[in-house]
Structures are given as C-alpha cells and as structure tokens.
PDB file of N, CA and C in Angstrom:
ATOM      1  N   UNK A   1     -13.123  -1.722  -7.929  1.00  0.00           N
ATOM      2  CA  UNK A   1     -13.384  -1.634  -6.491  1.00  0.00           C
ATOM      3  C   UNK A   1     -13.982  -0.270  -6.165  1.00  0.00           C
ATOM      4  N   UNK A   2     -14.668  -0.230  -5.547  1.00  0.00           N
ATOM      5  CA  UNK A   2     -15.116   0.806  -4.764  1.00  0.00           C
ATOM      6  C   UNK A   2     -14.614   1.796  -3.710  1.00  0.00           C
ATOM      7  N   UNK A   3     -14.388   2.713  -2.838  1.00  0.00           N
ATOM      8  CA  UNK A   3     -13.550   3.299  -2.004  1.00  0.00           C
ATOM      9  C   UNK A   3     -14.518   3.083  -1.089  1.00  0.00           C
ATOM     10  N   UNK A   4     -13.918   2.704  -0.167  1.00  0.00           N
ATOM     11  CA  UNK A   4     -14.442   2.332   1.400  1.00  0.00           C
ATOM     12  C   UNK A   4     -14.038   3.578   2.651  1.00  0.00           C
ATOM     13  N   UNK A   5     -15.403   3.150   3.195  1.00  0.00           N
ATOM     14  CA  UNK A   5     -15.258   4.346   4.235  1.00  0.00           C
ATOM     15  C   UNK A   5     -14.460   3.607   5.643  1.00  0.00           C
ATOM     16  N   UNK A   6     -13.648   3.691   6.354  1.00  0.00           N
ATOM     17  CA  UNK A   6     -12.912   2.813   7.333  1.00  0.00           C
ATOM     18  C   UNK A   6     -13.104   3.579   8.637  1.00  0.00           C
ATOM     19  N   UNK A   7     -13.357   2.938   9.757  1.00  0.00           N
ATOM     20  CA  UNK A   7     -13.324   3.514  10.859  1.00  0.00           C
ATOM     21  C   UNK A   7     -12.442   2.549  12.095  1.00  0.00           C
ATOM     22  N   UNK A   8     -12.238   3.845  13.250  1.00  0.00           N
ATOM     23  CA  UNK A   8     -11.280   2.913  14.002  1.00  0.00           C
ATOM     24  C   UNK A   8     -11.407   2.003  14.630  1.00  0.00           C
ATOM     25  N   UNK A   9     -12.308   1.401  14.336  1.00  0.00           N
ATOM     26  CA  UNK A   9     -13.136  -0.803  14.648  1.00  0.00           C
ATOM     27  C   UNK A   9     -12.927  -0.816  12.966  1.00  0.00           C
ATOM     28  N   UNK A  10     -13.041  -0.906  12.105  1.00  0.00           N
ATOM     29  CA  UNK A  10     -12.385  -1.759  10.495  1.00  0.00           C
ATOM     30  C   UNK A  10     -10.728  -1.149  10.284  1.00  0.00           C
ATOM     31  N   UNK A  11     -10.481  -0.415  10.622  1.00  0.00           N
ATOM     32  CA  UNK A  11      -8.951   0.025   9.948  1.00  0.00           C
ATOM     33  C   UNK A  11      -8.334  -1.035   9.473  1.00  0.00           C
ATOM     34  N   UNK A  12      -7.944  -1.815  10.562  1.00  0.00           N
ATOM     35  CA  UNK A  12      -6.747  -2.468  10.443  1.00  0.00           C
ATOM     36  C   UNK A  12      -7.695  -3.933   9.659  1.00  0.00           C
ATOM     37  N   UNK A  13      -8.806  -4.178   9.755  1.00  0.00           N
ATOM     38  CA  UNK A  13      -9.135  -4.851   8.352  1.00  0.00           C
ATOM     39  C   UNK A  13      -9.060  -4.696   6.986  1.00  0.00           C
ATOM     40  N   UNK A  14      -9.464  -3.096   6.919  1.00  0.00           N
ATOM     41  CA  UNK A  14      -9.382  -2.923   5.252  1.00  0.00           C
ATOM     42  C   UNK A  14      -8.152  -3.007   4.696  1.00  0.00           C
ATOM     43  N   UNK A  15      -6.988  -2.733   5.440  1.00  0.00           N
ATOM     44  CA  UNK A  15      -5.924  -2.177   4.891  1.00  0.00           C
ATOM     45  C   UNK A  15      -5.161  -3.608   5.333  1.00  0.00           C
ATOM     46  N   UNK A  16      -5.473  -4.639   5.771  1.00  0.00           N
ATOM     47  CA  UNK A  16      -4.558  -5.823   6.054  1.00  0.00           C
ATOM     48  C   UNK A  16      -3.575  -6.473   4.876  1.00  0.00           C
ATOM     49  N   UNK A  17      -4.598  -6.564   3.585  1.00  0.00           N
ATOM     50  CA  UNK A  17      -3.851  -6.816   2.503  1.00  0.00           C
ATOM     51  C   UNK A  17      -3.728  -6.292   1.120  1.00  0.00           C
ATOM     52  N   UNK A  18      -2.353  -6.395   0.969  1.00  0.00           N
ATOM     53  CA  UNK A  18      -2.386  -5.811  -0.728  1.00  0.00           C
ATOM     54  C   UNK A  18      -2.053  -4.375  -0.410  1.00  0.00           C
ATOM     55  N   UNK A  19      -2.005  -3.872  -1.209  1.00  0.00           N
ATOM     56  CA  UNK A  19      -1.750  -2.213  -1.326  1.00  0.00           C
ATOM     57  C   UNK A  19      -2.804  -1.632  -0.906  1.00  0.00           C
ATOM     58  N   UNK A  20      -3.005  -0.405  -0.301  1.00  0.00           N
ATOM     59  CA  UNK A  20      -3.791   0.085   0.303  1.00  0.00           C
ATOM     60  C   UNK A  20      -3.563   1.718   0.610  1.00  0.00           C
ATOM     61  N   UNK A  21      -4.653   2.793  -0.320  1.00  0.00           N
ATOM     62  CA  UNK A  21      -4.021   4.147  -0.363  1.00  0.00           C
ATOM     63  C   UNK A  21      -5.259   4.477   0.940  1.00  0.00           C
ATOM     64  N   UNK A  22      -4.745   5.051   2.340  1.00  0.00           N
ATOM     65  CA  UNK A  22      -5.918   5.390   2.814  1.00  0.00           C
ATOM     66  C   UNK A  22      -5.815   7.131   3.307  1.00  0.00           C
ATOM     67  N   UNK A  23      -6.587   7.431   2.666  1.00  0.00           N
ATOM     68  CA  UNK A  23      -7.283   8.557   2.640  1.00  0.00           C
ATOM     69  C   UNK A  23      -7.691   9.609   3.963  1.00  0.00           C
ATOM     70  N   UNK A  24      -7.119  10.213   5.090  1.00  0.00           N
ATOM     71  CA  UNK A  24      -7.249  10.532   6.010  1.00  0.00           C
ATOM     72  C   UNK A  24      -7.263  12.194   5.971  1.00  0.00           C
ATOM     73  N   UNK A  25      -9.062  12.824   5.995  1.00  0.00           N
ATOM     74  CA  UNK A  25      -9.971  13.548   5.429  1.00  0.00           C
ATOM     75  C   UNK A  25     -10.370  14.112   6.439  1.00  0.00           C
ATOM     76  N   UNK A  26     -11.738  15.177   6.307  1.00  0.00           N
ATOM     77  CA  UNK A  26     -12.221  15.900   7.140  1.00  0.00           C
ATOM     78  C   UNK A  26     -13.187  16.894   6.089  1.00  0.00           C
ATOM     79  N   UNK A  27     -14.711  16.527   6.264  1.00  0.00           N
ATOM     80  CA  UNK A  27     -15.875  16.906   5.574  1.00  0.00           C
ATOM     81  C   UNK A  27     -15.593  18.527   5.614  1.00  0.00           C
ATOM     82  N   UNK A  28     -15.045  19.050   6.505  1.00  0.00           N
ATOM     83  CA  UNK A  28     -14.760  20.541   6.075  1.00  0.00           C
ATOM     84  C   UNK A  28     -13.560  21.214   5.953  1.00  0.00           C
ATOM     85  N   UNK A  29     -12.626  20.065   5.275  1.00  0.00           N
ATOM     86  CA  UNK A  29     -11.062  20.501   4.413  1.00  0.00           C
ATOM     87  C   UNK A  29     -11.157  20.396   3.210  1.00  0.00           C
ATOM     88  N   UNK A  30     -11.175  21.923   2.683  1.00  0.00           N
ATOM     89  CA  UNK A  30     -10.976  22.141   0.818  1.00  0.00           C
ATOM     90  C   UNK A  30     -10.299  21.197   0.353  1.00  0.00           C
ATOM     91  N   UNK A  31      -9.131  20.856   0.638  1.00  0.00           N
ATOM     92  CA  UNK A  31      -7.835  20.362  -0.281  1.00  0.00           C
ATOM     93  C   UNK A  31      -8.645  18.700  -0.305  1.00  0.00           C
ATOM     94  N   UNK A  32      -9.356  18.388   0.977  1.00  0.00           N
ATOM     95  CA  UNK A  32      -9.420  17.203   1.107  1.00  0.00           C
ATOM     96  C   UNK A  32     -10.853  17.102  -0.113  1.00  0.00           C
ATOM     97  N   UNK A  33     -11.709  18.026  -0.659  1.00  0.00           N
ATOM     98  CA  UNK A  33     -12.875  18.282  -1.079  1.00  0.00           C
ATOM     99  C   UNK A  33     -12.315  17.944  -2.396  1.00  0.00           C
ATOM    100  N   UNK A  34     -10.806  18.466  -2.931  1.00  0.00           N
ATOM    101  CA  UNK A  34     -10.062  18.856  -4.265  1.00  0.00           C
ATOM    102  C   UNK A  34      -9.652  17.195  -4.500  1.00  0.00           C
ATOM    103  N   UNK A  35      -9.132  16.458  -3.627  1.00  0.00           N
ATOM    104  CA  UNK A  35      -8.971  15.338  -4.067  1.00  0.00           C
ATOM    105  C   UNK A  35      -9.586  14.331  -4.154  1.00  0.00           C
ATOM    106  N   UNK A  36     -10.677  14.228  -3.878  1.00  0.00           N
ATOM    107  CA  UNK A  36     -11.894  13.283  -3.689  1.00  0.00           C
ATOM    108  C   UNK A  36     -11.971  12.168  -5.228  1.00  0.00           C
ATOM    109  N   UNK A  37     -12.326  13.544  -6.547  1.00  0.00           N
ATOM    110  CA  UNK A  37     -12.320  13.298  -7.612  1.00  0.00           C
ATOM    111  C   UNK A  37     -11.300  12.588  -7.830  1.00  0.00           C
ATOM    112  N   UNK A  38     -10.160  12.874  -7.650  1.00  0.00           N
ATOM    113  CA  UNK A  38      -8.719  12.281  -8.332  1.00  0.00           C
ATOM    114  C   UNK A  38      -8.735  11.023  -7.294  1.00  0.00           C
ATOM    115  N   UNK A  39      -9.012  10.680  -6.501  1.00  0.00           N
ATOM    116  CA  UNK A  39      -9.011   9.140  -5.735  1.00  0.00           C
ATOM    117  C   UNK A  39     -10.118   8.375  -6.848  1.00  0.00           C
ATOM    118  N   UNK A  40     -11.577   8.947  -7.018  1.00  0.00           N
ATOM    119  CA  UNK A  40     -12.422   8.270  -7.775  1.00  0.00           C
ATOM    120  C   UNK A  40     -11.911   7.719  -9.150  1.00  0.00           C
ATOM    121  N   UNK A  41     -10.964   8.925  -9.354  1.00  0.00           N
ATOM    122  CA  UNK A  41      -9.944   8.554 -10.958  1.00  0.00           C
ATOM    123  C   UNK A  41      -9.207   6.934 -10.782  1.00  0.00           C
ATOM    124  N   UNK A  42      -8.529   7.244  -9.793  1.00  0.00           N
ATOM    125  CA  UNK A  42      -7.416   6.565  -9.620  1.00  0.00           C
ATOM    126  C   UNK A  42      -7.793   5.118  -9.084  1.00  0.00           C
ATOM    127  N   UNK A  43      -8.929   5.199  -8.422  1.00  0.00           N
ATOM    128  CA  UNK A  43     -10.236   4.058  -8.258  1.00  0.00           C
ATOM    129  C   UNK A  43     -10.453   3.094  -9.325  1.00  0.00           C
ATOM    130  N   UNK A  44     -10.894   3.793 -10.461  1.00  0.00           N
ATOM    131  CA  UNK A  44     -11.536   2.993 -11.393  1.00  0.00           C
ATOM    132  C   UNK A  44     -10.261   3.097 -12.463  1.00  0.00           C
ATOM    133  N   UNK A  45      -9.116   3.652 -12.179  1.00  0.00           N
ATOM    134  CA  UNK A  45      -7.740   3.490 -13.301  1.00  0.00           C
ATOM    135  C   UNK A  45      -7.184   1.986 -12.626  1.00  0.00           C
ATOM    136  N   UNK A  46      -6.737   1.939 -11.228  1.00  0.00           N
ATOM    137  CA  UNK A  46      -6.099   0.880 -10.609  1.00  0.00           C
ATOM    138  C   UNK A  46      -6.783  -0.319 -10.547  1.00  0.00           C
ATOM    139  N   UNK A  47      -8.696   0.079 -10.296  1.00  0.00           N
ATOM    140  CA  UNK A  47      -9.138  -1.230 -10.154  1.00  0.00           C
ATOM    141  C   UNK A  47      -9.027  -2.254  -9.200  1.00  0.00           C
ATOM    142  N   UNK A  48      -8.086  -3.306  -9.402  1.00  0.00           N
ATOM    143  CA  UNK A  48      -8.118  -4.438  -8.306  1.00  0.00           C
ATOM    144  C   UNK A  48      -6.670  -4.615  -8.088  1.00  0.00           C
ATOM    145  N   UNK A  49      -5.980  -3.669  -8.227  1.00  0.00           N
ATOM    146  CA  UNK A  49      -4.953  -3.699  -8.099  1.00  0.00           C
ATOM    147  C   UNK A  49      -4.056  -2.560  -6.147  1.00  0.00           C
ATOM    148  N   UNK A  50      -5.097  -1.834  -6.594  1.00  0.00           N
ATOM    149  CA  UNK A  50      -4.963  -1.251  -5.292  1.00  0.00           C
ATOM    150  C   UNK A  50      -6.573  -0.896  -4.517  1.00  0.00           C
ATOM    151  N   UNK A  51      -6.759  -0.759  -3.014  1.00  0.00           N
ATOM    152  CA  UNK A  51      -7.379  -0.390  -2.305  1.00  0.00           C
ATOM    153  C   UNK A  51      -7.784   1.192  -1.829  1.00  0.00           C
ATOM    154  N   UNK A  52      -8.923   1.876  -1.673  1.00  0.00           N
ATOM    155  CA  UNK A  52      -8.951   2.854  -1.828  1.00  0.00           C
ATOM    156  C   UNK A  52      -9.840   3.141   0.075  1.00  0.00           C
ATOM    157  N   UNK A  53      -8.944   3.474   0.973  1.00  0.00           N
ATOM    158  CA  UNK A  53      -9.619   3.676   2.397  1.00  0.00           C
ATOM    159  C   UNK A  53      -9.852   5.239   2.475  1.00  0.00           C
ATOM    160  N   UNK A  54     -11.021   5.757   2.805  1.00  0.00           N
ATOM    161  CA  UNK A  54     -11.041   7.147   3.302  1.00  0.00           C
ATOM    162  C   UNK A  54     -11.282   6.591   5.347  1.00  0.00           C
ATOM    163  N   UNK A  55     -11.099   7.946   5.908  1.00  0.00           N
ATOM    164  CA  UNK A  55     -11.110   7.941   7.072  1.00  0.00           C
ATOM    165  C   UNK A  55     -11.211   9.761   7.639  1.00  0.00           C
ATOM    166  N   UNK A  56     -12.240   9.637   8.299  1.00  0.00           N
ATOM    167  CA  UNK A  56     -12.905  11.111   8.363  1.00  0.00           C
ATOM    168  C   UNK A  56     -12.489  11.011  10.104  1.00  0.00           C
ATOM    169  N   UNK A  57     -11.272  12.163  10.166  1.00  0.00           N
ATOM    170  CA  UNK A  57     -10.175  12.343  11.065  1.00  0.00           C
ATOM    171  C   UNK A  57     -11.029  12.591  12.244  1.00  0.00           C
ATOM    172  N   UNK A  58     -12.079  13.249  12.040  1.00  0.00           N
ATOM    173  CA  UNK A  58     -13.337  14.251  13.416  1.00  0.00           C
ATOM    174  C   UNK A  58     -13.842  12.480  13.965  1.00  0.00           C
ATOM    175  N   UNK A  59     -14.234  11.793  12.890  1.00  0.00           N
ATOM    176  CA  UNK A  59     -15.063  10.687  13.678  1.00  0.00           C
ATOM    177  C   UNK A  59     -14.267   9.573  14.019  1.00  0.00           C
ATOM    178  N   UNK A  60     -12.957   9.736  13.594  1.00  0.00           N
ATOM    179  CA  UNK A  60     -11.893   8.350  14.136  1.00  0.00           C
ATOM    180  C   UNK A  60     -10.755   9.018  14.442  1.00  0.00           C
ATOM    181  N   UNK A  61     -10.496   9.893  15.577  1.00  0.00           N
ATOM    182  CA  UNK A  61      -9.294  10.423  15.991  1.00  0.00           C
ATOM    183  C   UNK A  61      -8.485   9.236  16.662  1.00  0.00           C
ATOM    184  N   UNK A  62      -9.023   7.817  16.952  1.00  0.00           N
ATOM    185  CA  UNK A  62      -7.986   6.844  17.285  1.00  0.00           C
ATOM    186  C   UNK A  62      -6.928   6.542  16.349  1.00  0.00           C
ATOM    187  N   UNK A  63      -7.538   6.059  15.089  1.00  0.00           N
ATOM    188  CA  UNK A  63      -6.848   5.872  14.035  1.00  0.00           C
ATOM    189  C   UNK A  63      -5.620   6.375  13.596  1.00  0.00           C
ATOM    190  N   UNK A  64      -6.293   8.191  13.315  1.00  0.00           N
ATOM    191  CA  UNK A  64      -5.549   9.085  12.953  1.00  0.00           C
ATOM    192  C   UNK A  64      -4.309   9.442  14.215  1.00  0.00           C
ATOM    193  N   UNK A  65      -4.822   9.541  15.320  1.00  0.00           N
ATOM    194  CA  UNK A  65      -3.873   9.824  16.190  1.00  0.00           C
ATOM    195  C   UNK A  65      -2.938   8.734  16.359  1.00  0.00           C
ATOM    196  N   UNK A  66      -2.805   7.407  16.053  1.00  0.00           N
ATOM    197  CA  UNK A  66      -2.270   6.135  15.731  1.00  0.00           C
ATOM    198  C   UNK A  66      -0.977   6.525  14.794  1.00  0.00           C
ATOM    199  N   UNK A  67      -1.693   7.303  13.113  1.00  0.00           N
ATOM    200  CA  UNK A  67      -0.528   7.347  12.567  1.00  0.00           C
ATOM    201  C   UNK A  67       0.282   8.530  12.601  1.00  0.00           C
ATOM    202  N   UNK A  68       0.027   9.386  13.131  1.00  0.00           N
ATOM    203  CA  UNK A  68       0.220  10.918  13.305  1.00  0.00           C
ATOM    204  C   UNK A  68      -0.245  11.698  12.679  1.00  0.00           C
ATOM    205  N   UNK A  69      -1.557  11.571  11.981  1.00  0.00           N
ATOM    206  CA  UNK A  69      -1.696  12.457  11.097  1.00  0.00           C
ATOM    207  C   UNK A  69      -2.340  14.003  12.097  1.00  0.00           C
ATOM    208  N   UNK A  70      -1.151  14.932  11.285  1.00  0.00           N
ATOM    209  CA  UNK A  70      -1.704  16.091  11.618  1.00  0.00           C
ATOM    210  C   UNK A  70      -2.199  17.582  11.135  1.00  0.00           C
ATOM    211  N   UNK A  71      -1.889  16.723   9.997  1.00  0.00           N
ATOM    212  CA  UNK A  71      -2.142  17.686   8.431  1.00  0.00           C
ATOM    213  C   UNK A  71      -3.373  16.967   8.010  1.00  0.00           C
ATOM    214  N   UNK A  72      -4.353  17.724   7.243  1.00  0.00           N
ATOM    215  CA  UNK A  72      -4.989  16.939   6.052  1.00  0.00           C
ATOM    216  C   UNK A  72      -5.496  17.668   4.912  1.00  0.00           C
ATOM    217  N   UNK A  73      -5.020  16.974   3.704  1.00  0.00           N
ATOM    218  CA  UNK A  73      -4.987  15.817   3.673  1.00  0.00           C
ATOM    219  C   UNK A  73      -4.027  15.012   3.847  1.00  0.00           C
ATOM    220  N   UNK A  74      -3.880  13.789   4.784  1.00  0.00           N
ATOM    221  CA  UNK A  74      -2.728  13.002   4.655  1.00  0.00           C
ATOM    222  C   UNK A  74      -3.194  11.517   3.856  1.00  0.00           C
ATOM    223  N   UNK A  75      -2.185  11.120   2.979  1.00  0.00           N
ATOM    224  CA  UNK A  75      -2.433   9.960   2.211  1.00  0.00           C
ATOM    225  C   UNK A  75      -1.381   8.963   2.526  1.00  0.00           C
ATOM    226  N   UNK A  76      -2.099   7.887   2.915  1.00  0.00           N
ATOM    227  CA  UNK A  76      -0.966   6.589   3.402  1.00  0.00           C
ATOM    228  C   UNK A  76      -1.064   5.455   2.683  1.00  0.00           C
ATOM    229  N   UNK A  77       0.130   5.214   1.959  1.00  0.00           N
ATOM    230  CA  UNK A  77       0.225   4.224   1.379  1.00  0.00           C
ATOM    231  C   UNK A  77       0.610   2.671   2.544  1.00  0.00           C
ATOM    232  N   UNK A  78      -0.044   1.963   2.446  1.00  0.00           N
ATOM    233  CA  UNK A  78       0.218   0.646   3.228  1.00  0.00           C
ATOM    234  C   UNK A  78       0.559  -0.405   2.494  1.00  0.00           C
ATOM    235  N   UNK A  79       1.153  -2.002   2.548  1.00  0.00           N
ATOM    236  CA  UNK A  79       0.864  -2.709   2.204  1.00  0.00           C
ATOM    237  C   UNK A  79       1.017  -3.758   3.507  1.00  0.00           C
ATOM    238  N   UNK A  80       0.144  -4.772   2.809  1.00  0.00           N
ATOM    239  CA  UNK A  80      -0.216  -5.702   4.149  1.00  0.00           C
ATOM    240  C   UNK A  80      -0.118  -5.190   5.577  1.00  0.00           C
ATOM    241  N   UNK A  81      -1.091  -4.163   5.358  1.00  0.00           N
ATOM    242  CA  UNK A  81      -0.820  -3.629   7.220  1.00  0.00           C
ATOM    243  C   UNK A  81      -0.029  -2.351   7.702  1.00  0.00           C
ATOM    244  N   UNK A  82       1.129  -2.308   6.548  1.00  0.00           N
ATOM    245  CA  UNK A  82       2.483  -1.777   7.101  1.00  0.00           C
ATOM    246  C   UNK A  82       2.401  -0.435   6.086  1.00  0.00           C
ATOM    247  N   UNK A  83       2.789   0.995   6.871  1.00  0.00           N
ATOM    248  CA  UNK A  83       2.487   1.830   6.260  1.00  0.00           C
ATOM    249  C   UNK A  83       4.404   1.951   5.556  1.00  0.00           C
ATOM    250  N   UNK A  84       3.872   2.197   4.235  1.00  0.00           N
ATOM    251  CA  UNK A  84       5.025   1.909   3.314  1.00  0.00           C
ATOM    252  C   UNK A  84       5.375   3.131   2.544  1.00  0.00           C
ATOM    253  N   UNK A  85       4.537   4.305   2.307  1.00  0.00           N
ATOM    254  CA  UNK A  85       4.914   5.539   2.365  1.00  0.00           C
ATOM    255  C   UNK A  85       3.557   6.526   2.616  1.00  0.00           C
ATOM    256  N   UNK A  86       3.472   8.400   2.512  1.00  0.00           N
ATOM    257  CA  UNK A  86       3.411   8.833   2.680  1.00  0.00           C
ATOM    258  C   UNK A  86       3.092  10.067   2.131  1.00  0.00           C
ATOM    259  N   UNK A  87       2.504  10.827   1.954  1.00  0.00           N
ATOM    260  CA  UNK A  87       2.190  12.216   1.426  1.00  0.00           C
ATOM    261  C   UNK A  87       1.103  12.733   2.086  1.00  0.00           C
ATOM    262  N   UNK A  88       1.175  14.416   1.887  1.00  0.00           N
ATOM    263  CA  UNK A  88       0.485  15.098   2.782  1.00  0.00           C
ATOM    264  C   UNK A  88      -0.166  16.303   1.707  1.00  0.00           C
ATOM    265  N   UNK A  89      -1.185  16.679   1.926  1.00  0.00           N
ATOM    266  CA  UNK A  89      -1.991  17.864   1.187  1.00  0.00           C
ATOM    267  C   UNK A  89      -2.535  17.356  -0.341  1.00  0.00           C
ATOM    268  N   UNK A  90      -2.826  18.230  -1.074  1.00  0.00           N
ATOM    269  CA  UNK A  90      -3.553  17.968  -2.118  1.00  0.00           C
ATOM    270  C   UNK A  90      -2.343  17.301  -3.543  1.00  0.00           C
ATOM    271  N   UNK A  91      -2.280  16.264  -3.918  1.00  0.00           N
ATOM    272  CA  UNK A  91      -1.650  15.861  -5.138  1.00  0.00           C
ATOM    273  C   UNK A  91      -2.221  15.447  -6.519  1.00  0.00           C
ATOM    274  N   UNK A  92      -1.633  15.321  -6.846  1.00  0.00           N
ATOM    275  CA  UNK A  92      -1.909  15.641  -8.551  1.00  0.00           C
ATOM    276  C   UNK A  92      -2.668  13.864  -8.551  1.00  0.00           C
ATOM    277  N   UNK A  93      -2.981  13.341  -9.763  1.00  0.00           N
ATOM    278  CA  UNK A  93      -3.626  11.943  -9.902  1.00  0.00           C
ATOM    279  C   UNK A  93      -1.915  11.051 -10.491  1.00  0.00           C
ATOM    280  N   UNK A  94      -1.243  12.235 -11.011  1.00  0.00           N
ATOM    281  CA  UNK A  94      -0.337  11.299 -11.935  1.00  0.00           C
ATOM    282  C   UNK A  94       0.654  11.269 -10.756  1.00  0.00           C
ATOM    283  N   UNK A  95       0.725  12.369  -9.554  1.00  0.00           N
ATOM    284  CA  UNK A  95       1.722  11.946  -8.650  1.00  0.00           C
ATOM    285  C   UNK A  95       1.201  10.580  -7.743  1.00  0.00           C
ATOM    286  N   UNK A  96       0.073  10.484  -7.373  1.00  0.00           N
ATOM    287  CA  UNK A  96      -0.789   9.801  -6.769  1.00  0.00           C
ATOM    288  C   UNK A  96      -0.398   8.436  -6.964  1.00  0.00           C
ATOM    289  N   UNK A  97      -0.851   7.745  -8.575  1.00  0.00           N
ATOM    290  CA  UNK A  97      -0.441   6.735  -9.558  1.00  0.00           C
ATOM    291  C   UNK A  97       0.795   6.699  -9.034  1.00  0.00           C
ATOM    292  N   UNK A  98       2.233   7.305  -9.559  1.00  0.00           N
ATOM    293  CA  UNK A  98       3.098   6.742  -9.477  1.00  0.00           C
ATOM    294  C   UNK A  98       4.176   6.286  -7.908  1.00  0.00           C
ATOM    295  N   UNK A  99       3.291   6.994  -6.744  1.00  0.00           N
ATOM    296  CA  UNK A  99       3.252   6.670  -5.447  1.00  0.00           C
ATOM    297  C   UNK A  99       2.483   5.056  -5.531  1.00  0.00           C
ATOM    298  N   UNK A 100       2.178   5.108  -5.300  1.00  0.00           N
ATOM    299  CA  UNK A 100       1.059   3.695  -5.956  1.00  0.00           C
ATOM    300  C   UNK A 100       1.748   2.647  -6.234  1.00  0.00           C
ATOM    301  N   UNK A 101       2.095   2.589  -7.620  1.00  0.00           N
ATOM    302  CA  UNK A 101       3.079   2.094  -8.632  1.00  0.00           C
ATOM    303  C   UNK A 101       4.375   1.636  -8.270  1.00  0.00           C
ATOM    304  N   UNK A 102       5.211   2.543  -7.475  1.00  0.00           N
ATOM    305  CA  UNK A 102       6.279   2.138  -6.263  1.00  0.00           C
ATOM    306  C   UNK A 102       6.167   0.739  -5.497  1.00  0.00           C
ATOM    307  N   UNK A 103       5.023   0.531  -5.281  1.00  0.00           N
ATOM    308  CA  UNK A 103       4.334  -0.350  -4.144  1.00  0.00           C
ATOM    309  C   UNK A 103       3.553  -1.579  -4.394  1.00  0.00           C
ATOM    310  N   UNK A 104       3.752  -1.687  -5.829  1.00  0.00           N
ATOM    311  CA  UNK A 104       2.751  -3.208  -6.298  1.00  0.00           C
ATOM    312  C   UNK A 104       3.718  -4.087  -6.925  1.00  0.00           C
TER     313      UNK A 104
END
C-alpha cells in the first residue's frame, strides 16, 4: 500500500477500516521530517496489513482539532474508525511496529 495524504472531507474515509496509523504532520516540523522515512519502512514492512494516513495539521486544522492534536508529531492508531491508541513526537520504526502489532 501506499501512504495516503487525508484531508478533513476524506478522514473519516481512509481510516473507516482495518487498522489505520495516521500521521498528523506539518511541512515545517523536524521530528515530523525524521519520521517520514520510518512510516515509508513500516509501509512496505506491514503492507496490507495496516494503513498508512498522513494529515498536514496547517491545511486540516478540523481534523486535527477533532482529535486534539497539539503536539507534532502525533501518531494515531485507529481501527475501524475508532482511535485505539496513541503516541506523540518522533519514534523509533521498531516502537512504531509493535504499536501496530497491538492492534491487528
């Protein structure tokens, strides 16, 4: 699968089913710059097993202001819809995975 760009008219489509890590960014946050790579990892490690949403906080403050994000990077794990856990700032790929892994 590919990582999809989501905005606040698709959100609540991309992330309706299955596991879903979405990505809630900002084109001029380092940390968010540092993890980019390790989502692309974790992209083509998971495959079709999980969903990969980014969401660029400046151009969809509905969204973001929806889940509280007020840090970024914030990473939301969902499934079917329902946000099922949580992490904030830059993480490792193997912490990432086993957040993930919790959830399938």
């Amino acid at each position: 699968m590919a990582i999809t760009n989501a905005t606040d008219q698709t959100f609540a489509q991309e992330t309706a089913e299955g596991v879903v890590l979405a990505d809630f960014w900002a084109p001029w946050c380092g940390p968010c710059k540092m993890i980019a790579p390790v989502l692309e990892e974790l992209d083509t490690d998971m495959g079709d097993k999980v969903k990969i949403v980014k969401v660029d906080v400046d151009e969809n403050q509905e969204t973001a202001g929806k889940f509280g994000v007020m840090s970024i990077p914030t990473l939301l794990v969902l499934k079917n819809g329902e946000v099922v856990d949580k992490t904030v700032g830059f993480q490792p790929k193997e912490a990432l995975a086993e957040l993930l892994n919790k959830h399938l």
